[in-house]
C-alpha atoms as a PDB file:
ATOM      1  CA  UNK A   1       0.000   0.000   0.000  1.00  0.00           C
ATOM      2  CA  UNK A   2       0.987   3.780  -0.670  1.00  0.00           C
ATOM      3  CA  UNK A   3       0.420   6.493   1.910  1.00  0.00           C
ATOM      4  CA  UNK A   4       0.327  10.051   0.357  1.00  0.00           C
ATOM      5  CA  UNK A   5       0.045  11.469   3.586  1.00  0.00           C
ATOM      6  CA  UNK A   6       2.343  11.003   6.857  1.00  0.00           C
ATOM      7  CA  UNK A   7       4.563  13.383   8.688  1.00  0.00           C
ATOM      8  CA  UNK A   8       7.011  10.821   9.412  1.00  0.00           C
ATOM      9  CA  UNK A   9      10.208  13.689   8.629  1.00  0.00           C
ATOM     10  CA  UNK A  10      11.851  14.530  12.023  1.00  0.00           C
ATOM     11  CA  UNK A  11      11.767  17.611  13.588  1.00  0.00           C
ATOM     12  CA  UNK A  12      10.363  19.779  10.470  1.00  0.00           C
ATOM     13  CA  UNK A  13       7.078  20.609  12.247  1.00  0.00           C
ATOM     14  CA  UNK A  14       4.438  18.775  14.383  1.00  0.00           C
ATOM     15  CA  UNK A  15       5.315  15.314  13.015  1.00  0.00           C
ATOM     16  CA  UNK A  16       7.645  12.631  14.117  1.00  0.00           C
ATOM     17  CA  UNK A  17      10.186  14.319  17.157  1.00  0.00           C
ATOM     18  CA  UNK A  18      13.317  12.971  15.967  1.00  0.00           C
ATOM     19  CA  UNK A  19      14.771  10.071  14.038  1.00  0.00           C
ATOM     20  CA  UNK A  20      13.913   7.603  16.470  1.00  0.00           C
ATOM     21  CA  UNK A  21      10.583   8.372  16.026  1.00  0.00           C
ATOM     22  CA  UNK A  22      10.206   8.394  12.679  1.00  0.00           C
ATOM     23  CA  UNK A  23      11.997   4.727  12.223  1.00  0.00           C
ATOM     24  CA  UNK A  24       9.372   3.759  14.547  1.00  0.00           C
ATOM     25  CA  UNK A  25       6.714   5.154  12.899  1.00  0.00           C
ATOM     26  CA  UNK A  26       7.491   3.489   9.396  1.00  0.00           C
ATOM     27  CA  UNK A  27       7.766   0.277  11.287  1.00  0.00           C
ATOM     28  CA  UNK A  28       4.591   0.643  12.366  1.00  0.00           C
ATOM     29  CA  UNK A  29       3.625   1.158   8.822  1.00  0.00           C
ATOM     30  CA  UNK A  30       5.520  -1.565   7.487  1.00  0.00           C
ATOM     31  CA  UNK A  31       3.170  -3.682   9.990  1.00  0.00           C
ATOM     32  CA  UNK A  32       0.423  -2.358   8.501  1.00  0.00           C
ATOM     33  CA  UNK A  33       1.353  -3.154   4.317  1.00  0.00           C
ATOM     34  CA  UNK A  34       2.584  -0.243   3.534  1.00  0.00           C
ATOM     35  CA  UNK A  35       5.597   0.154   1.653  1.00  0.00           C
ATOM     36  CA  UNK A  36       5.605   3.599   0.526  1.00  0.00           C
ATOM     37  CA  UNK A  37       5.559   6.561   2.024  1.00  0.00           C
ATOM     38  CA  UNK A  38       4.661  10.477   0.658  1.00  0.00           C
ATOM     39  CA  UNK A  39       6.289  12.387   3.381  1.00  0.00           C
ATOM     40  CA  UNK A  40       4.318  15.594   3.982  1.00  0.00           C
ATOM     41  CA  UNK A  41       5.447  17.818   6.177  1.00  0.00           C
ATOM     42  CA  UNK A  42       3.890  20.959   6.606  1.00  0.00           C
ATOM     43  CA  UNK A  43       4.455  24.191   4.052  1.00  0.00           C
ATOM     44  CA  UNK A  44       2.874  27.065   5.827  1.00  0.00           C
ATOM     45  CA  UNK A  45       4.380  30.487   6.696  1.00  0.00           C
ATOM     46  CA  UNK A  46       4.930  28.489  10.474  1.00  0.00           C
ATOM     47  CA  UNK A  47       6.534  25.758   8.526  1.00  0.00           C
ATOM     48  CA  UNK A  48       8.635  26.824   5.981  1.00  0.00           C
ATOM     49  CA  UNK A  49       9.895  23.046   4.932  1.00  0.00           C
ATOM     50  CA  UNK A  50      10.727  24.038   1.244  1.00  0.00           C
ATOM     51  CA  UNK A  51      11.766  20.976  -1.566  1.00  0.00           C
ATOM     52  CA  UNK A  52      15.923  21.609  -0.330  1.00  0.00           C
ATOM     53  CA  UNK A  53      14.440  20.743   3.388  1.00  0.00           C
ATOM     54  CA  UNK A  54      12.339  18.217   2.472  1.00  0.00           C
ATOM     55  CA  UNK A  55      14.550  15.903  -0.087  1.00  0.00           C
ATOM     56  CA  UNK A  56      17.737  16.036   2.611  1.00  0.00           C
ATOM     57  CA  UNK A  57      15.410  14.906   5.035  1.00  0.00           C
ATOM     58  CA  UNK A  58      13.933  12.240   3.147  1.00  0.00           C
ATOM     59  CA  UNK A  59      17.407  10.695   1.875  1.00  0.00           C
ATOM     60  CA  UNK A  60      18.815  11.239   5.866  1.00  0.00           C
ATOM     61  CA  UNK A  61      15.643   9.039   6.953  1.00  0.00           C
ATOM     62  CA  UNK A  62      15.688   6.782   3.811  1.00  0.00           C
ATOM     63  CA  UNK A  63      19.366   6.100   4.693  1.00  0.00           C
ATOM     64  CA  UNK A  64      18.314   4.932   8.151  1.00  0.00           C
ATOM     65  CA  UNK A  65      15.390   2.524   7.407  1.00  0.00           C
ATOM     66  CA  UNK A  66      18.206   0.995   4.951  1.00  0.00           C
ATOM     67  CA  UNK A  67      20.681   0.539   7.738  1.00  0.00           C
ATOM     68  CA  UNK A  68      17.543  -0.781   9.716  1.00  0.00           C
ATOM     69  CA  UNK A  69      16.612  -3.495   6.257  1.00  0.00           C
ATOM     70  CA  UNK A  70      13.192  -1.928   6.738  1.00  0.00           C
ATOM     71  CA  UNK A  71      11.577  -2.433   3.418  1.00  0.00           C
ATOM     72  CA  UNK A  72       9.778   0.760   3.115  1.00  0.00           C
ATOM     73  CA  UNK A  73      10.360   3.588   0.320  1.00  0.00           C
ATOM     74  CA  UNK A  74      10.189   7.559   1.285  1.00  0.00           C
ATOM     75  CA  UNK A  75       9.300  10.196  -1.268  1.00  0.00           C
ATOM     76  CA  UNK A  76       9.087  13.672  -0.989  1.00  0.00           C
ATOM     77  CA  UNK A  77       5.890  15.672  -0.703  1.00  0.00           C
ATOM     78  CA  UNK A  78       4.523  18.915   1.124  1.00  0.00           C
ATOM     79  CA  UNK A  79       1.140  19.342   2.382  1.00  0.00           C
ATOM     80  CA  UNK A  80       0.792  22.861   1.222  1.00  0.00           C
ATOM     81  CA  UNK A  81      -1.470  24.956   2.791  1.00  0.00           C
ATOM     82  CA  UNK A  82      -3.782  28.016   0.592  1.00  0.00           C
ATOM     83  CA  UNK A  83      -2.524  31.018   2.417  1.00  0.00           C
ATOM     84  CA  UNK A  84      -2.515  33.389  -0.910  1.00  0.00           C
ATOM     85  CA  UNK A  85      -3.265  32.381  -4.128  1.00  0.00           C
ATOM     86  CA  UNK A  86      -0.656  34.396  -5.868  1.00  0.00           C
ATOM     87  CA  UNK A  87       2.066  33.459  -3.044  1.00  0.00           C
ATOM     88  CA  UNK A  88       0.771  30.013  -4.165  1.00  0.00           C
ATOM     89  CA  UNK A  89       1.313  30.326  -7.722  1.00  0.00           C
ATOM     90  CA  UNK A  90       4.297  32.005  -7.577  1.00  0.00           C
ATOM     91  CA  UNK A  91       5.993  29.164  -5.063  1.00  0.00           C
ATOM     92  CA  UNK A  92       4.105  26.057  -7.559  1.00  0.00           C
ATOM     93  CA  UNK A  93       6.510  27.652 -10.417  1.00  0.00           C
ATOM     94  CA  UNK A  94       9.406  28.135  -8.590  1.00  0.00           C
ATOM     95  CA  UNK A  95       9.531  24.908  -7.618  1.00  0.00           C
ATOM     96  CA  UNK A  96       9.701  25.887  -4.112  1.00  0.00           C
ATOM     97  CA  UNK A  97       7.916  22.945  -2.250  1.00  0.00           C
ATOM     98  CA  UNK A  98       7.386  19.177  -3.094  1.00  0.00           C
ATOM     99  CA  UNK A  99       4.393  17.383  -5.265  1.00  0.00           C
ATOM    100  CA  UNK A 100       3.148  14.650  -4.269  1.00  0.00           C
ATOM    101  CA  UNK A 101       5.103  12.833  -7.140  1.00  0.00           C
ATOM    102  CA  UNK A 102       8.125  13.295  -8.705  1.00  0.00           C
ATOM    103  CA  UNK A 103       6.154  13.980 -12.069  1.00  0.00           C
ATOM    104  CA  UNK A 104       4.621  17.078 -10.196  1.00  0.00           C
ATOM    105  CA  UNK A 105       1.374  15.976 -11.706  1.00  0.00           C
ATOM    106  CA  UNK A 106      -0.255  15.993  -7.688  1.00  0.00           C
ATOM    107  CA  UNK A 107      -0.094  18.335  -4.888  1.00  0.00           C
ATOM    108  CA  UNK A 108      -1.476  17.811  -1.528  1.00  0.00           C
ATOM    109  CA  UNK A 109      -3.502  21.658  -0.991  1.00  0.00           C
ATOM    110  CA  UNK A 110      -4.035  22.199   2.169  1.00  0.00           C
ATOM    111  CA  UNK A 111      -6.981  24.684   3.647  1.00  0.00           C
ATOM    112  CA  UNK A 112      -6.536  27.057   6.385  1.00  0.00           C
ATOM    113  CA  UNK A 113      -8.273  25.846   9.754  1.00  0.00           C
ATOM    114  CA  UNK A 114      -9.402  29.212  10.349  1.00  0.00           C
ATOM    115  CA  UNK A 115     -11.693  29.435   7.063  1.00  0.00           C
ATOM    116  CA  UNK A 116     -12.623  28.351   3.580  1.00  0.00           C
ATOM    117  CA  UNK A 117     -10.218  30.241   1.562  1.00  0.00           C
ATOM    118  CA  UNK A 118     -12.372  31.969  -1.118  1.00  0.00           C
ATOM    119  CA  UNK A 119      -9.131  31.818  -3.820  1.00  0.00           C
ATOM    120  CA  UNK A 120      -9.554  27.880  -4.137  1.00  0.00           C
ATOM    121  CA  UNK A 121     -11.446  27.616  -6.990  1.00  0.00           C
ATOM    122  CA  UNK A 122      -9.183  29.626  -9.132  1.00  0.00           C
ATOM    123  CA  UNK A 123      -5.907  27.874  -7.720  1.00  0.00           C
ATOM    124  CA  UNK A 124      -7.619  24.158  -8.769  1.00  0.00           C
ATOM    125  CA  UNK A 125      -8.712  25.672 -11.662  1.00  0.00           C
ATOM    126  CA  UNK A 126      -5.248  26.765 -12.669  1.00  0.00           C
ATOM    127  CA  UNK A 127      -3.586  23.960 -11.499  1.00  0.00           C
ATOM    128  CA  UNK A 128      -5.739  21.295 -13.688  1.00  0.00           C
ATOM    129  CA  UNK A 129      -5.166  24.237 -17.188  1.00  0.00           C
ATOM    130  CA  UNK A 130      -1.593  23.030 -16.014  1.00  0.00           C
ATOM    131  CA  UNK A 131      -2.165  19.425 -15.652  1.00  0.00           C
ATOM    132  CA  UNK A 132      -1.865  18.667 -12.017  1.00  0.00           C
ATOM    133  CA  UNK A 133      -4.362  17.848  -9.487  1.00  0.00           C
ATOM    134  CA  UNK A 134      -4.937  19.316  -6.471  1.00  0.00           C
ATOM    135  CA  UNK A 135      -5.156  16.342  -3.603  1.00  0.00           C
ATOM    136  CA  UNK A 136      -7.657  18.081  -1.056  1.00  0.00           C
ATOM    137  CA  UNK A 137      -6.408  16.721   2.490  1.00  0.00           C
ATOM    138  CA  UNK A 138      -8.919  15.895   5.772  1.00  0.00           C
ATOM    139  CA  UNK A 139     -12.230  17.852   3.885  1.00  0.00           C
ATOM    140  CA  UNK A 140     -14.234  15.988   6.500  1.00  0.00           C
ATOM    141  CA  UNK A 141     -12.214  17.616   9.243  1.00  0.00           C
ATOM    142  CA  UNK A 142     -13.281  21.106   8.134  1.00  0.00           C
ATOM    143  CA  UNK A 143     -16.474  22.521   9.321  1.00  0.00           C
ATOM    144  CA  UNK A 144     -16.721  24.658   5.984  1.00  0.00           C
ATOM    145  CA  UNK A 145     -16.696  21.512   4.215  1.00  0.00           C
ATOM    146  CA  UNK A 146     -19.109  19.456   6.489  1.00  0.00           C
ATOM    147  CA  UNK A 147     -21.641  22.553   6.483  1.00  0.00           C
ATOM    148  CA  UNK A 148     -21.162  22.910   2.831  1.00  0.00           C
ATOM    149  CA  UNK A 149     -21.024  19.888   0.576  1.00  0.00           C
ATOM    150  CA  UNK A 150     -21.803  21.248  -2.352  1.00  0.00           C
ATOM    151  CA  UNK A 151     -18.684  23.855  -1.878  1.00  0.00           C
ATOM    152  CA  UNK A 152     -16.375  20.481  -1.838  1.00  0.00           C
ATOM    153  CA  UNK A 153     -18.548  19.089  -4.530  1.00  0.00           C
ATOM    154  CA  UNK A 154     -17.920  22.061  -6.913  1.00  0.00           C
ATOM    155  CA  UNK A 155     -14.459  21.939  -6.429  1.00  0.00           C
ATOM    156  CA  UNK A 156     -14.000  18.170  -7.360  1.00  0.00           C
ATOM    157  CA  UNK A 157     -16.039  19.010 -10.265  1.00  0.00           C
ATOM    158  CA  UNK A 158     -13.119  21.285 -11.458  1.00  0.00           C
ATOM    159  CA  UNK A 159     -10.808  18.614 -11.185  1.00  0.00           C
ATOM    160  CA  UNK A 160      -9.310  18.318  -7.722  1.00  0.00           C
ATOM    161  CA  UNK A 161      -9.472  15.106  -5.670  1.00  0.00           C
ATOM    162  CA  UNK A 162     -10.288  14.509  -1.977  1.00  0.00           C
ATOM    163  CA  UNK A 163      -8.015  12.303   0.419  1.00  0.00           C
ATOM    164  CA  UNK A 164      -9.981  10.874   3.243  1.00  0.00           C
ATOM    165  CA  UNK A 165      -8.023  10.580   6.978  1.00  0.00           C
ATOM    166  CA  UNK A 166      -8.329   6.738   8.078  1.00  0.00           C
ATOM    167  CA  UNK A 167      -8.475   8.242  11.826  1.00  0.00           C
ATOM    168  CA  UNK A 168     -11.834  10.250  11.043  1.00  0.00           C
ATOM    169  CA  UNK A 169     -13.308   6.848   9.912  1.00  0.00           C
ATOM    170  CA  UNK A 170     -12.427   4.979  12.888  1.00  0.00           C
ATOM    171  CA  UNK A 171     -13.780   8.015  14.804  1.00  0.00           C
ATOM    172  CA  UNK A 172     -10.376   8.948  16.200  1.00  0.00           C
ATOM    173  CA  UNK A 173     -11.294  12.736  15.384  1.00  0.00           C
ATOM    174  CA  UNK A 174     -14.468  13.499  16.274  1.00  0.00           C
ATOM    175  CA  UNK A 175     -18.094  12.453  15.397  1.00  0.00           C
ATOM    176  CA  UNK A 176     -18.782  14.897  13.005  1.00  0.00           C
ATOM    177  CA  UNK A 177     -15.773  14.047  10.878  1.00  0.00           C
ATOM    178  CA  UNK A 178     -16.615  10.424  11.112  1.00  0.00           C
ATOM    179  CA  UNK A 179     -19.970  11.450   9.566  1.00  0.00           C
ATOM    180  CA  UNK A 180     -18.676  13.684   6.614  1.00  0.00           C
ATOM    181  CA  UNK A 181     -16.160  11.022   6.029  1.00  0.00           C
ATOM    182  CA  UNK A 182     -18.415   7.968   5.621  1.00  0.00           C
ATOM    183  CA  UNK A 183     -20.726  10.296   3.150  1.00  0.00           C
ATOM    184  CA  UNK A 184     -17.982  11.201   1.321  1.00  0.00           C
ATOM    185  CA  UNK A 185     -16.631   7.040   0.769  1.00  0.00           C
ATOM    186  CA  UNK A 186     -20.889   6.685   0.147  1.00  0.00           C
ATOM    187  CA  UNK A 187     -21.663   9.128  -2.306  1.00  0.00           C
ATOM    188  CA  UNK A 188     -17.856   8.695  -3.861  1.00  0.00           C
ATOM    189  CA  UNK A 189     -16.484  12.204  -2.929  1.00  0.00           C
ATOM    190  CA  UNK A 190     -13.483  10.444  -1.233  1.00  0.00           C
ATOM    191  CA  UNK A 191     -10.405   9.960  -4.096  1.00  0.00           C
ATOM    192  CA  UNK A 192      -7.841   8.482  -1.672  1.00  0.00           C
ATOM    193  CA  UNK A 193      -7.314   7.586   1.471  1.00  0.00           C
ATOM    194  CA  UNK A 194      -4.423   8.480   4.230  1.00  0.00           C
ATOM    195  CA  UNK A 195      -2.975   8.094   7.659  1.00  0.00           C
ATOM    196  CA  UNK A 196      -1.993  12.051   8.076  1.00  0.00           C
ATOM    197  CA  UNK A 197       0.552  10.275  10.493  1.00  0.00           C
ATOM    198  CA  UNK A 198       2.209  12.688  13.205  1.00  0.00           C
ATOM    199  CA  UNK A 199       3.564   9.891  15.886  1.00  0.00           C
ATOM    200  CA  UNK A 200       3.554   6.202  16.935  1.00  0.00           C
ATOM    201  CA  UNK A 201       1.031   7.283  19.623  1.00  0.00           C
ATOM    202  CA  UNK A 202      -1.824   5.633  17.129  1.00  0.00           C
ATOM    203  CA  UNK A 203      -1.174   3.069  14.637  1.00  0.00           C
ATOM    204  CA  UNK A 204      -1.379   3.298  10.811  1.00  0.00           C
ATOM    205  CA  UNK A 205      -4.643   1.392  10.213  1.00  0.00           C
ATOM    206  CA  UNK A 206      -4.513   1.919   6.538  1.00  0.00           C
ATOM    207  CA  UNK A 207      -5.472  -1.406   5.517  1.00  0.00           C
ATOM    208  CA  UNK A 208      -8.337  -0.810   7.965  1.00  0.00           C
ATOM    209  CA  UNK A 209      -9.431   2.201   6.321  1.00  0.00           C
ATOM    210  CA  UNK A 210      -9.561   0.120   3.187  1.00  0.00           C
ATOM    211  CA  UNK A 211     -12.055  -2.807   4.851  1.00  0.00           C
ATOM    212  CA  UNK A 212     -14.201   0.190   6.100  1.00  0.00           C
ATOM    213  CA  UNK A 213     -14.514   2.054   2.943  1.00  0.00           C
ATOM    214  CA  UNK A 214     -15.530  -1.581   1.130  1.00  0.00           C
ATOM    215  CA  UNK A 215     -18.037  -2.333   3.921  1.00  0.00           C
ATOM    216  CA  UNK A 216     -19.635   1.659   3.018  1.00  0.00           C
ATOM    217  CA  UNK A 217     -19.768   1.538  -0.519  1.00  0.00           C
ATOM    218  CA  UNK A 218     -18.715  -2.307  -2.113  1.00  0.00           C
ATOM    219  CA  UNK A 219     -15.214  -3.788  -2.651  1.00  0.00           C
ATOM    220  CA  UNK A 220     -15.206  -1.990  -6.423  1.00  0.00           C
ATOM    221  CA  UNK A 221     -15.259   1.487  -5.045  1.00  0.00           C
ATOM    222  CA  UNK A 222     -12.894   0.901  -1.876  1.00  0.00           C
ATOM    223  CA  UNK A 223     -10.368  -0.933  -5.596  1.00  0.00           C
ATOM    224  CA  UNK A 224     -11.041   2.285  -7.482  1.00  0.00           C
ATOM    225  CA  UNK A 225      -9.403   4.352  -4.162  1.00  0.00           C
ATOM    226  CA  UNK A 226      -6.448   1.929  -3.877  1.00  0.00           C
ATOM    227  CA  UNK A 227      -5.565   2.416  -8.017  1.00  0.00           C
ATOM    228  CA  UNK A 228      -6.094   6.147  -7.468  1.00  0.00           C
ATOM    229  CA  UNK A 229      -3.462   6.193  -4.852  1.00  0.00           C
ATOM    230  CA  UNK A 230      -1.190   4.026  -7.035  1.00  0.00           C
ATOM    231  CA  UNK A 231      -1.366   6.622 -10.272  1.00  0.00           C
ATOM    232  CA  UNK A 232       0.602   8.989  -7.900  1.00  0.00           C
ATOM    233  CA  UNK A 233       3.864   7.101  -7.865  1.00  0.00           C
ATOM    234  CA  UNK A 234       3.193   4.593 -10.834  1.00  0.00           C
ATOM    235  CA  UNK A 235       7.028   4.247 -11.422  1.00  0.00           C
ATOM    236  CA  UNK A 236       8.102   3.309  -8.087  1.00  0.00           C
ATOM    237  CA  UNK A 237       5.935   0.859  -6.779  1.00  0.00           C
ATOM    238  CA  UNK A 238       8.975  -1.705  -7.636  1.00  0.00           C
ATOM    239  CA  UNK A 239      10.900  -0.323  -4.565  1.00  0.00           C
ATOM    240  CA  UNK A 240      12.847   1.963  -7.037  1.00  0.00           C
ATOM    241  CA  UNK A 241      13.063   5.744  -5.369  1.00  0.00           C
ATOM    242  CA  UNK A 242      12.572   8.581  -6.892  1.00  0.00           C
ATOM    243  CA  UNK A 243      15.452  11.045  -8.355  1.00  0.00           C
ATOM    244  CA  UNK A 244      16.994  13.071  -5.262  1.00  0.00           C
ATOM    245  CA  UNK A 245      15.806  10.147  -2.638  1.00  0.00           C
ATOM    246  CA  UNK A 246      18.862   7.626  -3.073  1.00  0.00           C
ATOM    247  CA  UNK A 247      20.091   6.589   0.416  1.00  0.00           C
ATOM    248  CA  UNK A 248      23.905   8.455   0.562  1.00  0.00           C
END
């Protein structure tokens, strides 16, 4: 299995504490069938983890799993969250964080917690004219989202994708997420699914997300998620890593 989503990257923000951590973390993973991992730490004006940040980081931790003959592959992501759309643009060009694949074809876009950012449309919008897609992270964990369907709704109509947190469908957030996220695997709003990983405190559950979203809406649909997840890093899914990553 692929996560898109962890922040398993030591000490870049409120993720995995150190490398101790993070080893432990991907073990846990590992337990769970994963074998590759989209490390996404945060890229916020807090967290300034840019692509130079993020790629040393993954090849320091990739280095370590080696030494530990831990099967599982790192790549490097961001989860980049809308502050300003032109900031936005302007950083997507530069090349100034991570996509979610070394293609740059998916981005993990982030909303703020304090409020629908009113410039999203016209960010997914010019991201698909450019051929990527926007990977919308947690919408069930945002209240803008759970009040508003139809505001996610017209937004994967445009082109972006959703990515459903396992933890709000084992009701490890709160109620109302566990709601929004079971509609969302129902009424197939959800693209992809993810661990958002910050510690070992909880475990993976990935593969338990999966047996959830068949149970909601039929084995087919929960299939459809899994191959979504697996367009993202096509290439690698041999154990190969990604240009930048190699272990050094």
């Amino acid at each position: 299995m692929i996560d898109i989503h962890c922040h398993i990257l030591p000490g870049l923000d409120d993720g995995a504490a150190d490398m101790q951590e993070a080893v432990a973390m991907a073990r846990l993973a590992y337990e769970d069938g994963i074998r590759h991992i989209v490390a996404t730490p945060h890229f916020t004006s807090a967290y300034p983890n840019g692509r130079a940040v993020v790629e040393s980081g993954v090849r320091a931790l990739q280095a370590e799993l080696d030494r530990e003959g831990l099967a599982v592959t790192i790549h490097p992501g961001n989860e980049v969250r809308l502050e300003d759309a032109a900031r936005f643009r302007r950083e997507a060009e530069s090349g100034a964080f991570c996509f979610l694949d070394r293609q740059e074809s998916f981005v993990l876009l982030e909303q703020p917690w304090s409020g629908y950012n009113p410039e999203t449309a016209g960010v997914v919008a010019w991201l698909r004219e450019r051929g990527v897609t926007p990977v919308i992270p947690h919408p069930e964990r945002h209240y803008f989202f759970r009040d508003n369907l139809p505001l996610l709704e017209s937004l994967i109509a445009t082109g972006a994708w959703t990515q459903v947190s396992v933890d709000s469908l084992l009701g490890r957030n709160n109620a109302e997420a566990r709601q929004t996220a079971e509609t969302l695997i129902r009424r197939d709003l959800a693209h992809t699914l993810a661990t958002d990983a910050h510690n070992v405190n909880r475990k993976p559950n990935l593969s338990h997300g999966f047996r959830i979203a068949a149970e909601l809406s039929g084995a087919e649909r929960a299939e459809q998620i899994h191959r979504r997840m697996e367009q993202i890093i096509p290439a690698d899914r041999d154990g190969s890593r990604p240009a930048g990553t190699e272990a050094g």
